[in-house]
N, C-alpha and C. Protein backbone atom coordinates (compact mmCIF):
# COMPACT_ATOMS: atom_id res chain seq x y z
N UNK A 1 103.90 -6.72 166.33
CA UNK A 1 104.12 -7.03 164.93
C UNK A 1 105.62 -7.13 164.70
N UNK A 2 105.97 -8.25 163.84
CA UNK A 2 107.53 -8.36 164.18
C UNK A 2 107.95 -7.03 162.91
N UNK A 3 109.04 -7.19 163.06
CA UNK A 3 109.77 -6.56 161.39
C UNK A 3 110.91 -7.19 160.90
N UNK A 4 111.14 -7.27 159.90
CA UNK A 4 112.31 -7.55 159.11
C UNK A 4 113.48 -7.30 159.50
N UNK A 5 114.52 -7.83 160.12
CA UNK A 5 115.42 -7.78 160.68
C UNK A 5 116.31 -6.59 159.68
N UNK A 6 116.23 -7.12 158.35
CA UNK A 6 117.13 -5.82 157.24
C UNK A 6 116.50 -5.01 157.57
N UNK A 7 115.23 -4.47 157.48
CA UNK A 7 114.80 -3.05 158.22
C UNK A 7 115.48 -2.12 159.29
N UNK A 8 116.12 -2.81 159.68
CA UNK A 8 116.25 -2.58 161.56
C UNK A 8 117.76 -2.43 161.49
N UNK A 9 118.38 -2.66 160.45
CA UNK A 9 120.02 -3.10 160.43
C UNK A 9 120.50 -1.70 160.31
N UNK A 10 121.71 -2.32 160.95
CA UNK A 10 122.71 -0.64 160.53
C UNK A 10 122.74 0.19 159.40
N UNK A 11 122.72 1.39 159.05
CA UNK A 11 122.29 1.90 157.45
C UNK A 11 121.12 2.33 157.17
N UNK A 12 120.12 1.48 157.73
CA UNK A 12 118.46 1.53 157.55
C UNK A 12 117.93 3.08 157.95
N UNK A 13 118.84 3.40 158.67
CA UNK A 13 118.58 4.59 159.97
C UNK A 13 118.86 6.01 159.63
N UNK A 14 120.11 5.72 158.18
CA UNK A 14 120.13 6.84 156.99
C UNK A 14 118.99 7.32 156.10
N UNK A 15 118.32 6.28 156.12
CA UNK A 15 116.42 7.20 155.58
C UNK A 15 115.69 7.71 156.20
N UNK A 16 115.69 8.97 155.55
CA UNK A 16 114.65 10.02 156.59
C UNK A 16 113.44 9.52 157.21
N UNK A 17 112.53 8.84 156.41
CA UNK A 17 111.74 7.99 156.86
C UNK A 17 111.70 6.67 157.87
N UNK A 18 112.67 6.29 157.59
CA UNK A 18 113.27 5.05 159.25
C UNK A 18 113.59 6.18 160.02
N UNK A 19 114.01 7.09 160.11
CA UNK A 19 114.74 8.31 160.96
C UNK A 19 113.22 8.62 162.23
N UNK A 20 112.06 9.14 161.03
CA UNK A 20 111.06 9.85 161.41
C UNK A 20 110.63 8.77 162.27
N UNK A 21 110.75 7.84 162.18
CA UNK A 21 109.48 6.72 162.27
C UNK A 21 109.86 6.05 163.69
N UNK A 22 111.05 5.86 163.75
CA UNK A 22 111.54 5.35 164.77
C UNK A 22 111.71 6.18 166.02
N UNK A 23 112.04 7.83 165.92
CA UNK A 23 111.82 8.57 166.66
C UNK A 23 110.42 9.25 167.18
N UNK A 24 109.59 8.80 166.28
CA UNK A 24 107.99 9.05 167.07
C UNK A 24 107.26 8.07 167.59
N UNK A 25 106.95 8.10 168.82
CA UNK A 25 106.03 7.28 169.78
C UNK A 25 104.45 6.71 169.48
N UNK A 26 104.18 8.05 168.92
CA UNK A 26 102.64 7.80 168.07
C UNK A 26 102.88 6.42 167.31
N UNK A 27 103.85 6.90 166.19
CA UNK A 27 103.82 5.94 165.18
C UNK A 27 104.33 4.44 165.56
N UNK A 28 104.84 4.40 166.44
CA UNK A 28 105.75 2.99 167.15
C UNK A 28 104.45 2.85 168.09
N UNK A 29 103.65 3.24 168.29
CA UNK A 29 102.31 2.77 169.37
C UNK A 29 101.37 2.80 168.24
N UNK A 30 101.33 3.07 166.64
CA UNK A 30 100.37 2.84 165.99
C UNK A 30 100.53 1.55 165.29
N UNK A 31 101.66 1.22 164.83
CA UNK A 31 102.27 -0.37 164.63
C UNK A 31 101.87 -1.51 165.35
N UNK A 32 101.77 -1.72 166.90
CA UNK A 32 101.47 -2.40 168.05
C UNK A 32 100.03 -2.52 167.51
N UNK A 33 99.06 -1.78 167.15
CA UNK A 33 97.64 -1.69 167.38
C UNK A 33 97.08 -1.75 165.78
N UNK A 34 97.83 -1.86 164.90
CA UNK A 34 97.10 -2.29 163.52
C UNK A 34 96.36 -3.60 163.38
N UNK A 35 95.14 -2.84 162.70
CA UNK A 35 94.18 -4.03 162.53
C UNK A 35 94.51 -5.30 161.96
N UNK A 36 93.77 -6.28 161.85
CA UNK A 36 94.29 -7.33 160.90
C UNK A 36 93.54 -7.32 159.59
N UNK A 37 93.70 -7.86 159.04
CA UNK A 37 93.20 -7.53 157.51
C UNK A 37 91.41 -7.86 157.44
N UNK A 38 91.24 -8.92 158.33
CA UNK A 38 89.99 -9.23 158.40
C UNK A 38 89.26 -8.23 159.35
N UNK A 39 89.70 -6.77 159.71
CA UNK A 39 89.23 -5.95 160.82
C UNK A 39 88.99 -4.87 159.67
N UNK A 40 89.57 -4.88 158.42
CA UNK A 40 89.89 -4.03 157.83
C UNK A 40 88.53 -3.53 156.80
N UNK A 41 87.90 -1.97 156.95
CA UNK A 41 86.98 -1.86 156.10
C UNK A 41 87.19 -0.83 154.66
N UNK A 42 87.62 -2.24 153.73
CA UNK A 42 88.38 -1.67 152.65
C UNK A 42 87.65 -0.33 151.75
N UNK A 43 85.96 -0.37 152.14
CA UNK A 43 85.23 0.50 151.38
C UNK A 43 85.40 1.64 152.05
N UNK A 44 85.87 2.15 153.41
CA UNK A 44 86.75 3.71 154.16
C UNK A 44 87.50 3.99 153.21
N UNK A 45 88.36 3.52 152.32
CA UNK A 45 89.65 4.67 151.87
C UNK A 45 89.06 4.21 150.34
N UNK A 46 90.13 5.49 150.19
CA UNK A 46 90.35 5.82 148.53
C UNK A 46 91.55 5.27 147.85
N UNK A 47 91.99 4.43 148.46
CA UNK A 47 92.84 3.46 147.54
C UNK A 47 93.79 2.49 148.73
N UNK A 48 94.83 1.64 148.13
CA UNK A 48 95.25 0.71 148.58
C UNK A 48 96.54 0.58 148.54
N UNK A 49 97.72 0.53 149.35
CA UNK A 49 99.13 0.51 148.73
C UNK A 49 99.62 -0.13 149.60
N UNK A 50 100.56 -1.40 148.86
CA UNK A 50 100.51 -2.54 149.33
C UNK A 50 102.76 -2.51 149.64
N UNK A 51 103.05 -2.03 150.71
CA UNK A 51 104.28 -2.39 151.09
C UNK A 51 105.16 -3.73 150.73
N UNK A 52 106.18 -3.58 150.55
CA UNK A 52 106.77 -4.33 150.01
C UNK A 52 107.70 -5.41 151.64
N UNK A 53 108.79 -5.92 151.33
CA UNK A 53 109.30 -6.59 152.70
C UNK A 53 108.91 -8.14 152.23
N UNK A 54 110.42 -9.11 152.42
CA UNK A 54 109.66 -10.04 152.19
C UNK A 54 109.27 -11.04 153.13
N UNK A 55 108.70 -10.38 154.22
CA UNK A 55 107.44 -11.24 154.82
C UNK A 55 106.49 -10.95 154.27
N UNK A 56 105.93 -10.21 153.46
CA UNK A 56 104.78 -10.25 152.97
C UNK A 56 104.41 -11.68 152.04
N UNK A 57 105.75 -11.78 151.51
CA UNK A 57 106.00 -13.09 150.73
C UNK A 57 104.99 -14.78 151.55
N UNK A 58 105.03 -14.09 152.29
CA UNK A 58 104.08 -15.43 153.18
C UNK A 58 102.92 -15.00 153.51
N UNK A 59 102.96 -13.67 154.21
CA UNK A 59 101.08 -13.17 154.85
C UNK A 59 100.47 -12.79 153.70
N UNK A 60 100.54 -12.08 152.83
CA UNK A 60 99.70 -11.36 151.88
C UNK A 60 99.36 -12.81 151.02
N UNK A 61 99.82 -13.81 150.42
CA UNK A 61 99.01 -14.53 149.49
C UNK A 61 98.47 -15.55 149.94
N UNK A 62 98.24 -15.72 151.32
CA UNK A 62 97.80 -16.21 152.22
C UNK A 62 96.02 -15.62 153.07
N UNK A 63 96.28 -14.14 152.67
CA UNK A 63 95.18 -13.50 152.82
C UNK A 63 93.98 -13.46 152.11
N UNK A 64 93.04 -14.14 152.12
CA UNK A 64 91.58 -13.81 151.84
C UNK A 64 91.08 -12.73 151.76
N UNK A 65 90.51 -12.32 152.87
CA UNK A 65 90.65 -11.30 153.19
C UNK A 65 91.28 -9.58 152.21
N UNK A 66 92.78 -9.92 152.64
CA UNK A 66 93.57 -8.87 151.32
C UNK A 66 93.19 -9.14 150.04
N UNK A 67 92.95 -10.45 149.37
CA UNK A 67 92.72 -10.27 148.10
C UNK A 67 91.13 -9.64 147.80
N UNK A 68 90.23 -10.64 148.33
CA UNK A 68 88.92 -9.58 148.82
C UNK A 68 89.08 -7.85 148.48
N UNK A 69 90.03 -7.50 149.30
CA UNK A 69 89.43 -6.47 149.64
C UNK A 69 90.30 -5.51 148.48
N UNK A 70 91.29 -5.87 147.77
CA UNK A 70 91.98 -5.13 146.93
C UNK A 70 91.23 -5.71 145.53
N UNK A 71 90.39 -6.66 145.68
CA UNK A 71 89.48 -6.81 144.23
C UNK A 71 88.41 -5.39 144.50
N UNK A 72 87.62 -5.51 145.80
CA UNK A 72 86.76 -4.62 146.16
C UNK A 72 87.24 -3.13 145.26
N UNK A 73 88.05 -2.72 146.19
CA UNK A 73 88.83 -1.52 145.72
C UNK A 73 88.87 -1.26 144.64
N UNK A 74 89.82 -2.04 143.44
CA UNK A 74 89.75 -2.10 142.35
C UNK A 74 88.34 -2.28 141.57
N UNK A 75 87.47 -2.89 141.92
CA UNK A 75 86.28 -3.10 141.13
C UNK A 75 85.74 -1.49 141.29
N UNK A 76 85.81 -0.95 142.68
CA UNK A 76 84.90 0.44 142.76
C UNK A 76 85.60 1.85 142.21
N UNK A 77 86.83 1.60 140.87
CA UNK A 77 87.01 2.08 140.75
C UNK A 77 88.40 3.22 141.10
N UNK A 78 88.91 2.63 141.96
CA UNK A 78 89.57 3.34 143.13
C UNK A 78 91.13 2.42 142.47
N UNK A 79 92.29 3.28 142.78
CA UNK A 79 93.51 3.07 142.55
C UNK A 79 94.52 2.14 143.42
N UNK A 80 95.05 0.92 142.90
CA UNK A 80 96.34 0.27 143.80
C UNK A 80 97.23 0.21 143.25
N UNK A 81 97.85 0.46 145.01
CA UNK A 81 99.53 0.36 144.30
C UNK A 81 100.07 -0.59 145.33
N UNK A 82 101.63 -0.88 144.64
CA UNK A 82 102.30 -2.27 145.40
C UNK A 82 103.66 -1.79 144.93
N UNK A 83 104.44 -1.98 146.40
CA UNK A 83 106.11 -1.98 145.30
C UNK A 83 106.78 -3.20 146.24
N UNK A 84 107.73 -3.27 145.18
CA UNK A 84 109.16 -4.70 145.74
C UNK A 84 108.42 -5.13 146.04
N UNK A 85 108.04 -6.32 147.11
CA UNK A 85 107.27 -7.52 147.17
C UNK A 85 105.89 -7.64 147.58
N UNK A 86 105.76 -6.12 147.57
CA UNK A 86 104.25 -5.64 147.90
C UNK A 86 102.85 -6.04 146.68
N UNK A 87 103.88 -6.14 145.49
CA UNK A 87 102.98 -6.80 144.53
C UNK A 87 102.50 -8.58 144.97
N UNK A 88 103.30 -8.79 145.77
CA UNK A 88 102.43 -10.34 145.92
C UNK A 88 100.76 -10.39 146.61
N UNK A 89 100.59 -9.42 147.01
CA UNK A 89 99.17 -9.13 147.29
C UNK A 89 98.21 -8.76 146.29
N UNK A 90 98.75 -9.05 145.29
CA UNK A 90 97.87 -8.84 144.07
C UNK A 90 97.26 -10.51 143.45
N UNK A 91 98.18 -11.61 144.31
CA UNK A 91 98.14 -12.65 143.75
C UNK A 91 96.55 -13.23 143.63
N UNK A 92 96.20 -13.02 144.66
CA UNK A 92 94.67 -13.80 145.13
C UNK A 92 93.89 -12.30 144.38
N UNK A 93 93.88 -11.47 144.08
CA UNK A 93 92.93 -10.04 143.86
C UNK A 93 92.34 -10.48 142.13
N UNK A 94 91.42 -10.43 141.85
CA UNK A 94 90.68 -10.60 140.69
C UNK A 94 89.98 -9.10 140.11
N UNK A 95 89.70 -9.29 138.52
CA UNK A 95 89.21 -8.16 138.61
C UNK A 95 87.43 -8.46 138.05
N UNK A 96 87.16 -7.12 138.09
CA UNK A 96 85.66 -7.47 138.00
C UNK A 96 85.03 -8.38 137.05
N UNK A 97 86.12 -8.72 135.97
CA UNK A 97 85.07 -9.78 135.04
C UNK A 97 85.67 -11.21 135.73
N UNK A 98 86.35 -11.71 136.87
CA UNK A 98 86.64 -12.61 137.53
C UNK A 98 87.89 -13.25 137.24
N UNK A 99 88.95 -12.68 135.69
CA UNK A 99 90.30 -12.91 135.78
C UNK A 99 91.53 -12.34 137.00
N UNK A 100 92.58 -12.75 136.75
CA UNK A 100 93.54 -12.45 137.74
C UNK A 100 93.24 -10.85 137.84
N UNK A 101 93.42 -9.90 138.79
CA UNK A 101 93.62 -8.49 138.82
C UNK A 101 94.85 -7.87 137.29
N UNK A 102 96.06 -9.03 137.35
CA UNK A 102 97.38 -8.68 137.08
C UNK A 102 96.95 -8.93 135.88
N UNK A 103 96.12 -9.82 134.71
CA UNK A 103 95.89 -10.24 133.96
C UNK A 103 96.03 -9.30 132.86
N UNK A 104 96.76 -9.40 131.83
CA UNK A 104 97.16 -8.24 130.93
C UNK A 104 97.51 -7.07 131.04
N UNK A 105 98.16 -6.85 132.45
CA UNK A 105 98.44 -5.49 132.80
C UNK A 105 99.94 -5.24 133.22
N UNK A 106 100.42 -3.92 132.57
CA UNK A 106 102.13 -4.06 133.07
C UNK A 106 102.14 -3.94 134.17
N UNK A 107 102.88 -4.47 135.20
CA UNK A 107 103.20 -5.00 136.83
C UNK A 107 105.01 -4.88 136.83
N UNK A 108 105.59 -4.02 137.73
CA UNK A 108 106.55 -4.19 137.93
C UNK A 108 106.71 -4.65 139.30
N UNK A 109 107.25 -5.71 140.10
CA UNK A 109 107.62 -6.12 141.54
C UNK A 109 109.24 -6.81 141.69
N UNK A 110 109.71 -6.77 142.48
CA UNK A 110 111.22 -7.66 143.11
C UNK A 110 111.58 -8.65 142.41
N UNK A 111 112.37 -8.76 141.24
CA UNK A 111 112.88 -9.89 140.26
C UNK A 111 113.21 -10.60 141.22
N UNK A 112 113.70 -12.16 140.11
CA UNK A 112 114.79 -13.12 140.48
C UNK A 112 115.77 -12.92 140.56
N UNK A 113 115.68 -12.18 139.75
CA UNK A 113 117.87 -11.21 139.44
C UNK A 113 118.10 -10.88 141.01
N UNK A 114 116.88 -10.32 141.39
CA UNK A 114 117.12 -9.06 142.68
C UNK A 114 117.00 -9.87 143.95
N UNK A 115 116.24 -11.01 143.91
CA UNK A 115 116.44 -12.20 144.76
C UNK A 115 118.07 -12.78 144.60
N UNK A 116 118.49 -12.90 143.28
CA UNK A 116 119.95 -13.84 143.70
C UNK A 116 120.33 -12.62 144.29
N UNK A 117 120.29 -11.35 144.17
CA UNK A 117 121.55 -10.24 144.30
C UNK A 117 121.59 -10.60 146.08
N UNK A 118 120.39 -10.37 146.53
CA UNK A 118 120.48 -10.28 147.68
C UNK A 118 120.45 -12.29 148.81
N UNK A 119 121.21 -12.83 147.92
CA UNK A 119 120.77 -14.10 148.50
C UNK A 119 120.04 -14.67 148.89
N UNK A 120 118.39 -14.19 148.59
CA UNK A 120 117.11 -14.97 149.36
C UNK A 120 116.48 -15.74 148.11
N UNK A 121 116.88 -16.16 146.69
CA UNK A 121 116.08 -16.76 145.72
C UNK A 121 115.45 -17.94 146.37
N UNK A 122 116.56 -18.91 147.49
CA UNK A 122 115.98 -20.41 147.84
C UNK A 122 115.20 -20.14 148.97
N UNK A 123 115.06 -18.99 150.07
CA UNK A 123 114.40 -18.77 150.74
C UNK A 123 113.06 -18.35 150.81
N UNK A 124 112.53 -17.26 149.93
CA UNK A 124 111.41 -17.17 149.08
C UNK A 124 110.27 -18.46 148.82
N UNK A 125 109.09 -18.38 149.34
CA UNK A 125 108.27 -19.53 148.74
C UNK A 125 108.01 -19.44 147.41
N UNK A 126 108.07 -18.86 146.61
CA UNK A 126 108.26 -18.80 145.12
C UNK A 126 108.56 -17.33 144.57
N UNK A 127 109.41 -17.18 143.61
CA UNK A 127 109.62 -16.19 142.63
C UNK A 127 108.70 -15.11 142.33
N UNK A 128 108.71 -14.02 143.21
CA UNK A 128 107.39 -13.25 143.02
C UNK A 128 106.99 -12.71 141.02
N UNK A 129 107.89 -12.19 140.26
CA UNK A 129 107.71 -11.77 139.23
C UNK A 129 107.36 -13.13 138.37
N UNK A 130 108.00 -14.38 138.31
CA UNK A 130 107.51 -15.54 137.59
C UNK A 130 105.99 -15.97 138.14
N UNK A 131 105.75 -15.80 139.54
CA UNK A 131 104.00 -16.18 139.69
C UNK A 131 103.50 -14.59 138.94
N UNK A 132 103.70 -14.08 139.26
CA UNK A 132 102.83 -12.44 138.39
C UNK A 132 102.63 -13.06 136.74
N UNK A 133 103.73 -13.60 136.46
CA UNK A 133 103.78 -13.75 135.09
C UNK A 133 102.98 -15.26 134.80
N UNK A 134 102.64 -15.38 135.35
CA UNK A 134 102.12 -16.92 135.05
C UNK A 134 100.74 -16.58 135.30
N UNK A 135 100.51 -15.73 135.95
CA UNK A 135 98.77 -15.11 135.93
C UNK A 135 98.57 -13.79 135.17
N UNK A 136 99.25 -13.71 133.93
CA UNK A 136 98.84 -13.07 132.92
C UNK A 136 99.73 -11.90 132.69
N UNK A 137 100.41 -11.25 133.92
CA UNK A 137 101.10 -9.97 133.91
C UNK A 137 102.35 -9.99 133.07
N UNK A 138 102.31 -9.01 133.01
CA UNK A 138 103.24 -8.07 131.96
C UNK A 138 104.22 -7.38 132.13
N UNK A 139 105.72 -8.31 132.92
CA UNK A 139 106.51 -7.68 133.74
C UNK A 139 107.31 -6.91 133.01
N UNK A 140 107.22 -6.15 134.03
CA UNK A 140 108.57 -4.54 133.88
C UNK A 140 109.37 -4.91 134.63
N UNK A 141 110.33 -4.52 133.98
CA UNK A 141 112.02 -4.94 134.54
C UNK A 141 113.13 -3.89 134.28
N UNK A 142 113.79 -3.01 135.66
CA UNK A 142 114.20 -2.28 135.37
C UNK A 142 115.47 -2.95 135.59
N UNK A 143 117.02 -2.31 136.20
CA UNK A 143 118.04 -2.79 136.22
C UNK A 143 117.61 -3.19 137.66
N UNK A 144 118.67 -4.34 138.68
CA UNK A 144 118.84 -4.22 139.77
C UNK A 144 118.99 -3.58 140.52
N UNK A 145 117.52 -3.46 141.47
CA UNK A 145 117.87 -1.74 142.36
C UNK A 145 117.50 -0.25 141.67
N UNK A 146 117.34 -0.57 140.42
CA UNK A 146 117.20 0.70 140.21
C UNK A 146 115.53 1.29 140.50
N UNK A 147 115.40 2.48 140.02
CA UNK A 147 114.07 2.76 140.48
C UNK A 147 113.06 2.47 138.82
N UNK A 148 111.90 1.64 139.61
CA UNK A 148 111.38 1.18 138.24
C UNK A 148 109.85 1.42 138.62
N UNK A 149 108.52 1.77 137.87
CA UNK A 149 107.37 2.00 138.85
C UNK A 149 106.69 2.32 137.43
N UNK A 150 105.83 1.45 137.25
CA UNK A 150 104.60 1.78 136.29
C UNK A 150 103.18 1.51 136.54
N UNK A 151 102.31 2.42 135.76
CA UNK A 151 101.19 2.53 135.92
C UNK A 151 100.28 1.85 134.69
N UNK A 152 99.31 1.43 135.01
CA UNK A 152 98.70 0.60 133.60
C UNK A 152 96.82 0.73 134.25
N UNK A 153 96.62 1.47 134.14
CA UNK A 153 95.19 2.25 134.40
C UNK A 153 95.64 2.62 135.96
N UNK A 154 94.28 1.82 136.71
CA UNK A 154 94.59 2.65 138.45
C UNK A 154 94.99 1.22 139.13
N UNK A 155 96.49 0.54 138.46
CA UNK A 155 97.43 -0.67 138.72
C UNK A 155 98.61 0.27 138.76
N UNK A 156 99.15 0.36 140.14
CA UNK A 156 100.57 1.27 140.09
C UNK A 156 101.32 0.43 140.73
N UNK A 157 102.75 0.10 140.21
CA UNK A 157 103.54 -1.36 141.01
C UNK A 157 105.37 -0.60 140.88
N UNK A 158 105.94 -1.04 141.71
CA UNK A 158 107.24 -0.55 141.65
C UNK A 158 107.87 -1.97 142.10
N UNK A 159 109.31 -1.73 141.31
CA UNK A 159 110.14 -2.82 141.27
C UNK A 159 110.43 -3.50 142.63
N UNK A 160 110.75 -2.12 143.43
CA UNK A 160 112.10 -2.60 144.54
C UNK A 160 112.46 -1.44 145.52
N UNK A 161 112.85 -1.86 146.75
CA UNK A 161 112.46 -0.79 147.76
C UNK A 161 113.09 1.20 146.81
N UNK A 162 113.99 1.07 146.23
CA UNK A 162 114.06 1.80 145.74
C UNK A 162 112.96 2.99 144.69
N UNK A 163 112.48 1.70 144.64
CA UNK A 163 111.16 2.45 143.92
C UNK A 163 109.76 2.55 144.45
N UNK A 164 109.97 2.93 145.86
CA UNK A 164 109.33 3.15 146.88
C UNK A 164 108.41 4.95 146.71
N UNK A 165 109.30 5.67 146.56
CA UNK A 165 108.79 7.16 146.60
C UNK A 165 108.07 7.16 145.32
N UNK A 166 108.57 6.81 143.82
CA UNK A 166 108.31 7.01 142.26
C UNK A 166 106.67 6.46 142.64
N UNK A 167 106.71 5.05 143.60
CA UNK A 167 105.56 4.78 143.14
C UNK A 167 104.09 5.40 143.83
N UNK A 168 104.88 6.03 145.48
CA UNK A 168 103.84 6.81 146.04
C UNK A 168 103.64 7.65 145.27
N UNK A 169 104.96 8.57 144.75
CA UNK A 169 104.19 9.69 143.73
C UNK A 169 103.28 9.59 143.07
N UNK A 170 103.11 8.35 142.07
CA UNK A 170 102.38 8.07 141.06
C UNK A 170 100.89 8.17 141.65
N UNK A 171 100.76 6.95 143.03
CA UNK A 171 99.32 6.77 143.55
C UNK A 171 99.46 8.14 144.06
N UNK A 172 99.60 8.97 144.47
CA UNK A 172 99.30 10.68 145.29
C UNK A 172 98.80 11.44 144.11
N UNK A 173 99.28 10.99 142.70
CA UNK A 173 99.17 11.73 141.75
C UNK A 173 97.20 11.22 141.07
N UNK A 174 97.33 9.67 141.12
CA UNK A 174 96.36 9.27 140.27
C UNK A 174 95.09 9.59 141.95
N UNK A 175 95.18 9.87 142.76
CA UNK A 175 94.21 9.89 143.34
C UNK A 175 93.96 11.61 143.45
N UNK A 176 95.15 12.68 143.36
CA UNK A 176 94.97 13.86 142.71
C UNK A 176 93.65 14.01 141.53
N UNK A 177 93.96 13.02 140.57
CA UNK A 177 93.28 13.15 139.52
C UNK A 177 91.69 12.17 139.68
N UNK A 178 91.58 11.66 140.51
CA UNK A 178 90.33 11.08 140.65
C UNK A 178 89.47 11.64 141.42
């Protein structure tokens, strides 16, 4: 499985979590061997949380499959979450009366702002927060980078890698409570 070259870059290696991850064998031999989405039996877990990175920007709304299976989820009740570009896997996901999943619901994911900041706006196959918004959602917009992460029933979305932990908290919290 490839990775994101910014992942991997100098600096990256200051998060405890790149720290952990890279120094355990398990987890670097559990990467190699992840299923593919169509292997995937979304009715096993109790919820869904959708990583951000923008290759997802190409595999996730491309997935059948993922949208399938994060409508599934969502229809049975069960909680998703998505941060920074992890919300584009919400694109294809519907909800049970057959509108968009995102459809009247606040959604925060990776602006345009946060695309020019980082020079990828022309690289991007489209503007992740303007498609959210064009299928009904209700974007949250925090500053650039900052930490931004809202919940709008069991829809939990964070801006930007920064708002990576706010938004696990949230899903650790709403599946606490379910």
């Amino acid at each position: 499985m490839p990775f994101d070259p910014r992942s991997t870059e100098e600096g990256s290696a200051e998060v405890p979590e790149n720290r952990r991850f890279r120094s355990n064998p398990e987890l670097q031999a559990a990467v190699q061997t992840t299923p593919s989405m169509e292997q995937v039996r979304f009715d096993h877990y109790a919820a869904v949380f959708l990583p951000g990175g923008h290759g997802t920007m190409w595999d996730f709304p491309s997935s059948a499959a993922l949208a399938r299976g994060v409508s599934e989820i969502f229809a049975g009740g069960k909680p998703v979450a998505a941060v920074c570009h992890g919300p584009v896997g919400l694109v294809g996901a519907t909800a049970p009366d057959g509108r968009p999943l995102v459809a009247n619901r606040w959604v925060s994911a990776f602006t345009t702002d946060e695309e020019v900041a980082v020079g990828l706006k022309e690289a991007v196959p489209f503007l992740l927060d303007a498609r959210l918004a064009s299928l009904g959602a209700r974007i949250v917009k925090g500053d650039n980078f900052a930490t931004t992460a809202v919940v709008d029933g069991r829809l939990i979305t964070g801006q930007n890698p920064n708002s990576a932990r706010a938004t696990a908290a949230l899903l650790i919290a709403a599946l606490r409570s379910h």
